[in-house]
C-alpha atoms as a PDB file:
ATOM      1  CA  UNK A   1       2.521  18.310  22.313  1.00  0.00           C
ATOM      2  CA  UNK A   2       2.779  14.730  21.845  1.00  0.00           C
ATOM      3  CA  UNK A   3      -0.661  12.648  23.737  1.00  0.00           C
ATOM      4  CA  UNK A   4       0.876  10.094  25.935  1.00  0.00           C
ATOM      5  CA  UNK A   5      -0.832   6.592  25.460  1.00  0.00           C
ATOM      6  CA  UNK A   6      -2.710   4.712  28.014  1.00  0.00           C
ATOM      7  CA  UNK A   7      -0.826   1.696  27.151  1.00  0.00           C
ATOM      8  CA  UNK A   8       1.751   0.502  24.940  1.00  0.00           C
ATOM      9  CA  UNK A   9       0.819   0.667  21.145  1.00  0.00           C
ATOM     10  CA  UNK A  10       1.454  -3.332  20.850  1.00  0.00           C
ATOM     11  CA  UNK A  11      -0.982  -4.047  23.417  1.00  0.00           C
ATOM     12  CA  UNK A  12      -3.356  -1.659  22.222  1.00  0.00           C
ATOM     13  CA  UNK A  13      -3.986  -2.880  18.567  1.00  0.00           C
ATOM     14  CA  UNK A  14      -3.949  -6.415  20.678  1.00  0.00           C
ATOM     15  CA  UNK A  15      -6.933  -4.944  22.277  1.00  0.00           C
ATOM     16  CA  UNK A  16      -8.994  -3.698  19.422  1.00  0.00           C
ATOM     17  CA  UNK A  17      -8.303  -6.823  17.564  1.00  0.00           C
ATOM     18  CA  UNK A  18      -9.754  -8.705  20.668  1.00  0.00           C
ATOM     19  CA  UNK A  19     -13.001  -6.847  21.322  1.00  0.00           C
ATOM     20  CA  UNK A  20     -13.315  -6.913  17.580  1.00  0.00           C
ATOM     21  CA  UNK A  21     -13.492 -10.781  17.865  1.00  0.00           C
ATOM     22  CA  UNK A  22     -15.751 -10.513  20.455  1.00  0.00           C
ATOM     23  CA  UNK A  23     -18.226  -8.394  18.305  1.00  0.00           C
ATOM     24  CA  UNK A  24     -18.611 -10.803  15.878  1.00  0.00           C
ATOM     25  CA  UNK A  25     -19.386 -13.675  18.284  1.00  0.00           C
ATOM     26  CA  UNK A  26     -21.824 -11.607  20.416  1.00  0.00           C
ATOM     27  CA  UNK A  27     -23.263 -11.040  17.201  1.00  0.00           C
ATOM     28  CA  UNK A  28     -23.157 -14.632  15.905  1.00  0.00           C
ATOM     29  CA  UNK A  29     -24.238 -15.932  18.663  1.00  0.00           C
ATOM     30  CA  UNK A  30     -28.447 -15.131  18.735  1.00  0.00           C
ATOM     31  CA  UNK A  31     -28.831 -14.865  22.478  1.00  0.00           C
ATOM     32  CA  UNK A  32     -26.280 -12.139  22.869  1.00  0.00           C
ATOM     33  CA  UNK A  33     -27.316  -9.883  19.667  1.00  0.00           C
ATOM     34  CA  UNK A  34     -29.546  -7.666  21.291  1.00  0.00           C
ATOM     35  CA  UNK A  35     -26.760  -7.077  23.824  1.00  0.00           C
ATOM     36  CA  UNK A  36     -23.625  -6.482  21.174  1.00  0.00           C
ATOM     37  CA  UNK A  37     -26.394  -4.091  18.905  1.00  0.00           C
ATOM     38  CA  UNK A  38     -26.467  -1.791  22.215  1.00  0.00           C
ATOM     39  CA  UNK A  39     -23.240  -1.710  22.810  1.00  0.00           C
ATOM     40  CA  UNK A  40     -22.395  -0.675  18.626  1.00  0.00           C
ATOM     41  CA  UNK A  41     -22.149   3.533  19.351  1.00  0.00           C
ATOM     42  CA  UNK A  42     -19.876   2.451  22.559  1.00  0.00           C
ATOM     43  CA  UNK A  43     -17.700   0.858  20.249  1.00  0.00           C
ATOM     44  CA  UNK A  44     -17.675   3.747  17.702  1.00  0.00           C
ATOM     45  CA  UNK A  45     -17.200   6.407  20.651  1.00  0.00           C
ATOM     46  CA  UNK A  46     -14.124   4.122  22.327  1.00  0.00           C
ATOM     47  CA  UNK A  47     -12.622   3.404  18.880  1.00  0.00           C
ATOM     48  CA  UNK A  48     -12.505   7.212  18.230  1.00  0.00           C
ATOM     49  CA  UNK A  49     -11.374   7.732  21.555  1.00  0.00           C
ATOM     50  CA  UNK A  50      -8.277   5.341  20.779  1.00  0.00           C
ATOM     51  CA  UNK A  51      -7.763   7.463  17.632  1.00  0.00           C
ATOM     52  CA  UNK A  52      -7.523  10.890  19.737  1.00  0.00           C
ATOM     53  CA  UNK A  53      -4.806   9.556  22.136  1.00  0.00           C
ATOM     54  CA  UNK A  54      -2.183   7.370  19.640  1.00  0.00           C
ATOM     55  CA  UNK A  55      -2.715  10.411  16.970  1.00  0.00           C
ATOM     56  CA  UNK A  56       0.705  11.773  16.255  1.00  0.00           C
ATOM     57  CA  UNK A  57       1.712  15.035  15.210  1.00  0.00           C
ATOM     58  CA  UNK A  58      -0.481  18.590  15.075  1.00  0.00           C
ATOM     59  CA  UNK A  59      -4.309  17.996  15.992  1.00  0.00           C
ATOM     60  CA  UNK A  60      -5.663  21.374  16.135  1.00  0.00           C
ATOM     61  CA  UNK A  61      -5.751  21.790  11.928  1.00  0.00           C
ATOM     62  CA  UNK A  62      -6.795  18.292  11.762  1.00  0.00           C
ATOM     63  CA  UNK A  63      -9.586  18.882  14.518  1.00  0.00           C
ATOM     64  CA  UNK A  64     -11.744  21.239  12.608  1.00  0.00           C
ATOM     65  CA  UNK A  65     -11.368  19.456   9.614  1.00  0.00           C
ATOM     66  CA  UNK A  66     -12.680  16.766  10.799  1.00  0.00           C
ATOM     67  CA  UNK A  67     -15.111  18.443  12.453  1.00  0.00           C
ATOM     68  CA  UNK A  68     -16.022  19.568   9.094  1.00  0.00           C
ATOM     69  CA  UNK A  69     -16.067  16.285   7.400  1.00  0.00           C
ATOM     70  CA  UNK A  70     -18.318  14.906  10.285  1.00  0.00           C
ATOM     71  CA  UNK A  71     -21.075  17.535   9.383  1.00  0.00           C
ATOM     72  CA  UNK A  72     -20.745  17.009   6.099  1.00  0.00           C
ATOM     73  CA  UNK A  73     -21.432  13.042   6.285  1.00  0.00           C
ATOM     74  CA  UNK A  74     -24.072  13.704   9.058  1.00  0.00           C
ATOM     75  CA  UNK A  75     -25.951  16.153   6.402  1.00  0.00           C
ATOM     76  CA  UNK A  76     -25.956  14.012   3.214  1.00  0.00           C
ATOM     77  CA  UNK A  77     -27.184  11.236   5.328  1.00  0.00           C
ATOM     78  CA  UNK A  78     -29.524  12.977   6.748  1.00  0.00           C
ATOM     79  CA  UNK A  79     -30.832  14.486   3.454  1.00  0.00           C
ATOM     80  CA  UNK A  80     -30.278  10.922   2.230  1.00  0.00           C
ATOM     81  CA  UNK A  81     -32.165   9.162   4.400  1.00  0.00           C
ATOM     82  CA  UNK A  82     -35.707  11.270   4.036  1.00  0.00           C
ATOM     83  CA  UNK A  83     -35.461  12.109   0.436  1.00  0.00           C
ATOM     84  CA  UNK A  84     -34.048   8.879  -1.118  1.00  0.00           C
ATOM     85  CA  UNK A  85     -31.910  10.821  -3.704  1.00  0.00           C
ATOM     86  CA  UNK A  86     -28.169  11.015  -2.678  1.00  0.00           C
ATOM     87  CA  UNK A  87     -27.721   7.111  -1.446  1.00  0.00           C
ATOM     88  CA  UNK A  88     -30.844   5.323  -2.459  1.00  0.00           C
ATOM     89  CA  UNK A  89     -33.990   4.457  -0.313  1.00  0.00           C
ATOM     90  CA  UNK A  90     -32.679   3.169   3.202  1.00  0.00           C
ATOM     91  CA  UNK A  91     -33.697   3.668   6.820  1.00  0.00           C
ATOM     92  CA  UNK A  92     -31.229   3.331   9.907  1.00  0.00           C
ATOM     93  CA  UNK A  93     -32.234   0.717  12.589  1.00  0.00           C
ATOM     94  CA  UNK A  94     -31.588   1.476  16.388  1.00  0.00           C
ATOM     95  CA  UNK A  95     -28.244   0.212  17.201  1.00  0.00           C
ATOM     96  CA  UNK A  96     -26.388   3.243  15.926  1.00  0.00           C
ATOM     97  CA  UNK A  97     -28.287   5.264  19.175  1.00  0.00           C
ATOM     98  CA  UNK A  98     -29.863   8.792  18.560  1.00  0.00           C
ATOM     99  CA  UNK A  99     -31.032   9.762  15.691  1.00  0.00           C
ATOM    100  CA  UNK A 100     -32.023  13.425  14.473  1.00  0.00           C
ATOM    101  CA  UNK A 101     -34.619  12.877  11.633  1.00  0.00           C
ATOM    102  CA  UNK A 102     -33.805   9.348  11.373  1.00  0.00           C
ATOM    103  CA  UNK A 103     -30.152   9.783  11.109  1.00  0.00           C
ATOM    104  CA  UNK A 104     -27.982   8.716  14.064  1.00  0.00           C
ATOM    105  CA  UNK A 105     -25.851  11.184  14.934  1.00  0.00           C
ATOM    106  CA  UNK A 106     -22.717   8.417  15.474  1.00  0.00           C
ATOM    107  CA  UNK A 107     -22.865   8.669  11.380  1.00  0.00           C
ATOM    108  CA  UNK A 108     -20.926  11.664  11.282  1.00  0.00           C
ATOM    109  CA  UNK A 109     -18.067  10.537  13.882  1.00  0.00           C
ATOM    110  CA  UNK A 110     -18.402   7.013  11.377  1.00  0.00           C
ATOM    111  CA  UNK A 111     -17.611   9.285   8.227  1.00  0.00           C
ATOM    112  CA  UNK A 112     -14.769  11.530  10.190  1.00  0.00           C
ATOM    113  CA  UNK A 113     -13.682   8.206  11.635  1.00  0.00           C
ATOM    114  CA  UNK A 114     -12.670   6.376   8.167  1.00  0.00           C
ATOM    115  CA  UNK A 115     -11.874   9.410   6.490  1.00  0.00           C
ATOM    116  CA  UNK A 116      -9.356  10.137   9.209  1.00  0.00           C
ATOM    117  CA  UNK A 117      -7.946   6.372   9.091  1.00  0.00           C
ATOM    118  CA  UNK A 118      -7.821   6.115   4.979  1.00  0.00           C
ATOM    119  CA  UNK A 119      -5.734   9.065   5.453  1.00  0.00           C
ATOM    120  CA  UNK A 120      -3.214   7.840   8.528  1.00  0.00           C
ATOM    121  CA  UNK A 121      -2.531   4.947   6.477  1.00  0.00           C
ATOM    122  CA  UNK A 122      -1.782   6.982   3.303  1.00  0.00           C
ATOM    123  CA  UNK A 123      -0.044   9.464   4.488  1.00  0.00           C
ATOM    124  CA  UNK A 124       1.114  12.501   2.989  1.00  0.00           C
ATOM    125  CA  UNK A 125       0.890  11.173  -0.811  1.00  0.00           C
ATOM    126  CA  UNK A 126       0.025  14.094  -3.445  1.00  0.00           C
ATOM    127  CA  UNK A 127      -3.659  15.378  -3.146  1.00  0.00           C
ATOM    128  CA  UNK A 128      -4.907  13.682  -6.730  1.00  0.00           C
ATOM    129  CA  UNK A 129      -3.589  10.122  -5.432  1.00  0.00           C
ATOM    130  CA  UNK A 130      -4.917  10.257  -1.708  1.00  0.00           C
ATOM    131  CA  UNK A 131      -8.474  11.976  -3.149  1.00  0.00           C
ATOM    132  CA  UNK A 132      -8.245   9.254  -6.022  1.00  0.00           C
ATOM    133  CA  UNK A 133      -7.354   6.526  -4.617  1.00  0.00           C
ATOM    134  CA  UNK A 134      -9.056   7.321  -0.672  1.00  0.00           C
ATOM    135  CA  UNK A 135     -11.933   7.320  -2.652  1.00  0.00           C
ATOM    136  CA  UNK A 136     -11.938   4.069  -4.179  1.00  0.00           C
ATOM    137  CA  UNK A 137     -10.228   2.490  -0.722  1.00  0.00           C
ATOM    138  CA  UNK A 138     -13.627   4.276   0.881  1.00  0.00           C
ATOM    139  CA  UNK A 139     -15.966   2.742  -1.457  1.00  0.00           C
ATOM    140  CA  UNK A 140     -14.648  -0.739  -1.832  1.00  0.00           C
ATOM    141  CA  UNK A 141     -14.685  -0.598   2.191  1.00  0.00           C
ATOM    142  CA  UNK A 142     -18.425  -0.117   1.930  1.00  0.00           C
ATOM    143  CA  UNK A 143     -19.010  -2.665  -0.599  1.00  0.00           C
ATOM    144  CA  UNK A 144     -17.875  -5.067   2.458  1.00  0.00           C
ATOM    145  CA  UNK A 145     -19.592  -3.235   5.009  1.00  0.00           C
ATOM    146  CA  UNK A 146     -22.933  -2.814   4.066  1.00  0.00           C
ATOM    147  CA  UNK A 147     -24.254  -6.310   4.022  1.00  0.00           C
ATOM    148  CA  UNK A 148     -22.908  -7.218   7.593  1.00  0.00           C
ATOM    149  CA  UNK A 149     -24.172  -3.920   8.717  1.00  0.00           C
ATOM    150  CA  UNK A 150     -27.554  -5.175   7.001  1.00  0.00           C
ATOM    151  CA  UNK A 151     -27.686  -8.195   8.937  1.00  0.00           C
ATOM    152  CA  UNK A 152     -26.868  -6.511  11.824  1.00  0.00           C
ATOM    153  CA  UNK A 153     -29.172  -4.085  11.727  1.00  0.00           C
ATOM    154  CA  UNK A 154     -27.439  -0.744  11.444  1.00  0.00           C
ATOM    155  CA  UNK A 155     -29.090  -0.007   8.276  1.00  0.00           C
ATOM    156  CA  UNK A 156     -31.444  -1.512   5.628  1.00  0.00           C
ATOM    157  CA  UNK A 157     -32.573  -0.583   2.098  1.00  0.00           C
ATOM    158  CA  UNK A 158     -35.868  -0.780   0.443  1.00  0.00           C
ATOM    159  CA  UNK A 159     -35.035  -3.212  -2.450  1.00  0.00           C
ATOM    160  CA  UNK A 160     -33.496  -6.312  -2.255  1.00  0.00           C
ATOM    161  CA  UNK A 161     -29.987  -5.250  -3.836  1.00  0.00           C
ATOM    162  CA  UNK A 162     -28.414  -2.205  -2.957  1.00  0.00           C
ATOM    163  CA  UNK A 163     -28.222   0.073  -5.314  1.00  0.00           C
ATOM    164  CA  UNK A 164     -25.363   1.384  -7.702  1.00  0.00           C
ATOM    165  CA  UNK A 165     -26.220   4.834  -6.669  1.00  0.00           C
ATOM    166  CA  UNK A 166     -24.835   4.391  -3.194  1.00  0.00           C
ATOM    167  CA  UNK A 167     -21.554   3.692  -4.537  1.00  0.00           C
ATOM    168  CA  UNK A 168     -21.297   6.365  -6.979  1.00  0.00           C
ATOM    169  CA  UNK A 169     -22.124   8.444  -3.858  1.00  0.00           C
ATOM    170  CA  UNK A 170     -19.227   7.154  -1.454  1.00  0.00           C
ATOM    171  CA  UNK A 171     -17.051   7.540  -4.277  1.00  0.00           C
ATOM    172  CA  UNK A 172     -17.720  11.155  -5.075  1.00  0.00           C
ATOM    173  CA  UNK A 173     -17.958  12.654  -1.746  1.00  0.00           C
ATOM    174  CA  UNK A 174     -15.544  10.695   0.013  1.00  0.00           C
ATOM    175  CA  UNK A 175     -13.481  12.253  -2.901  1.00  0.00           C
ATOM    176  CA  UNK A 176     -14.392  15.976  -1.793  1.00  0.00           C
ATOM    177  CA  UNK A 177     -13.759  14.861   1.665  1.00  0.00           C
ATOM    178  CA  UNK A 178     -10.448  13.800   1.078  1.00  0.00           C
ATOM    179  CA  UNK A 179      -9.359  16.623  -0.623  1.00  0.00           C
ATOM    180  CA  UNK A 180     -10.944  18.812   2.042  1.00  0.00           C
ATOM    181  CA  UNK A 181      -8.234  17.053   4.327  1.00  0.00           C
ATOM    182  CA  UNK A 182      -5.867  17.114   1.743  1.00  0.00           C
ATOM    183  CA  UNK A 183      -3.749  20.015   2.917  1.00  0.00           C
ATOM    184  CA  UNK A 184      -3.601  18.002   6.570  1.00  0.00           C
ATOM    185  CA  UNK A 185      -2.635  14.886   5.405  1.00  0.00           C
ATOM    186  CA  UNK A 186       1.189  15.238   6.244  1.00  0.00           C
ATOM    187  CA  UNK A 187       0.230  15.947   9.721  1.00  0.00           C
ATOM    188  CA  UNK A 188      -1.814  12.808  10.224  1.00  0.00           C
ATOM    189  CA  UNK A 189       0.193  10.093  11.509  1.00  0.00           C
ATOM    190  CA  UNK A 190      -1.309   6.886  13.858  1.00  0.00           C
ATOM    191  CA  UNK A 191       0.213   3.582  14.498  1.00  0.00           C
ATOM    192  CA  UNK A 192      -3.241   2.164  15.348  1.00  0.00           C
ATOM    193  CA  UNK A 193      -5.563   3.195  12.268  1.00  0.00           C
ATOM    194  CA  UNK A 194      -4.715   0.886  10.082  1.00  0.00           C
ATOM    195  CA  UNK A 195      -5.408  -2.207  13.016  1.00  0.00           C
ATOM    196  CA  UNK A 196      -8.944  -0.412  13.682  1.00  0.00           C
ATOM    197  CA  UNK A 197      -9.399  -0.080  10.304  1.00  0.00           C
ATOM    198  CA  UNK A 198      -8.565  -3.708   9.325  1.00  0.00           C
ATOM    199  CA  UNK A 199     -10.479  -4.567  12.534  1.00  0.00           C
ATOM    200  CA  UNK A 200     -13.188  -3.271  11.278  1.00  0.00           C
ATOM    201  CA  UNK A 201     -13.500  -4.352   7.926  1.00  0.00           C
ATOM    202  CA  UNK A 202     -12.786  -7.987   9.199  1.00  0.00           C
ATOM    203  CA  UNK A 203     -15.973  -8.026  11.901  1.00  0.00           C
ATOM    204  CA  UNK A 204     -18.369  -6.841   8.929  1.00  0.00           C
ATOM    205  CA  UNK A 205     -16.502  -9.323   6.438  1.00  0.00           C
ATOM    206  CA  UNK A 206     -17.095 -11.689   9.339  1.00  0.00           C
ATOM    207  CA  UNK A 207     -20.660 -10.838  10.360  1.00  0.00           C
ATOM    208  CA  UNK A 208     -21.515 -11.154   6.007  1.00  0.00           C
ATOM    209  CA  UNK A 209     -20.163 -14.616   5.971  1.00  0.00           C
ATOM    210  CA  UNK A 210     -21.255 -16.472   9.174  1.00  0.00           C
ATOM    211  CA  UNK A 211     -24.901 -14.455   9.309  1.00  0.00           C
END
């Protein structure tokens, strides 16, 4: 059965646009930052939220596999983070909330979160082009995301560069991940991920420029 929506879809990307704005000037802006770095897993949880209730079509298929692909993400960054060998050598700050062995545990709705959107947007293409080309949409998202969430604080690495390796990693298992979800793809339809989605990539393009 189809979710009714709080409020019109219109007004709702409005919305997310908005409080995106707002993000990067409580960020910006130094007196605010501790405030805004508090309030980063509430955005993450309402975001998702949003997700849930303008999704269109089956959910209980997609559900699990997301489910799935949020486990997944949570365990590689969590073997990640203490051994060094699947990203590189980084440690997560506070903002992302509670952490289990130094991993938040927000990272795993993050990773079911843009998996989820990558695949709204493409829709039901065939399984080499969305694993392909998800992939590659994944990683180039990261390339823009990890120095504002640097700056931020969400994250930070132990050289001064980050490191190739971290790529090669978002490319290969957002690759399995998307071909996990694959067979779910058709069923995965929402007028709002690709405004969150831009939304987001435009706050840590902004936050990377103005910080």
């Amino acid at each position: 059965m189809k979710t009714l929506p709080l409020i019109p879809i219109g007004w709702a990307m409005v919305a997310v646009v908005v409080l995106h704005l707002v993000g990067v000037a409580g960020f910006v802006w130094e007196p605010t930052r501790p405030l805004f770095a508090q309030l980063v897993p509430l955005n993450l949880i309402g975001n998702a939220l949003l997700l849930v209730v303008y999704h269109e079509g089956q959910k209980t298929g997609t559900l699990w596999r997301l489910a799935v692909v949020g486990l997944i993400g949570f365990m590689a960054e969590l073997t990640g983070v203490n051994t060094g060998l699947i990203f590189g050598d980084y440690t997560y700050g506070k903002p992302l909330g509670l952490q289990l062995a130094g991993t938040p545990l927000m990272i795993g709705v993050l990773w079911a979160m843009l998996i989820y959107m990558f695949t709204a947007v493409a829709g039901s293409y065939r399984k080499v082009l969305l694993t392909g080309g998800g992939a590659l949409a994944m990683t180039l998202f990261d390339v823009v995301m990890e120095p504002g969430a640097v700056k931020i604080g969400l994250w930070s690495w132990s050289g001064a560069t980050i490191p190739l390796l971290n790529y090669i990693t978002w490319f290969a298992l957002s690759a399995l991940l998307f071909a996990w979800m694959a067979p779910v793809a058709g069923q995965i339809k929402n007028r709002l991920a690709l405004t969150i989605l831009l939304s987001q990539l435009l706050f840590f393009k902004a936050l990377w420029v103005l910080l």
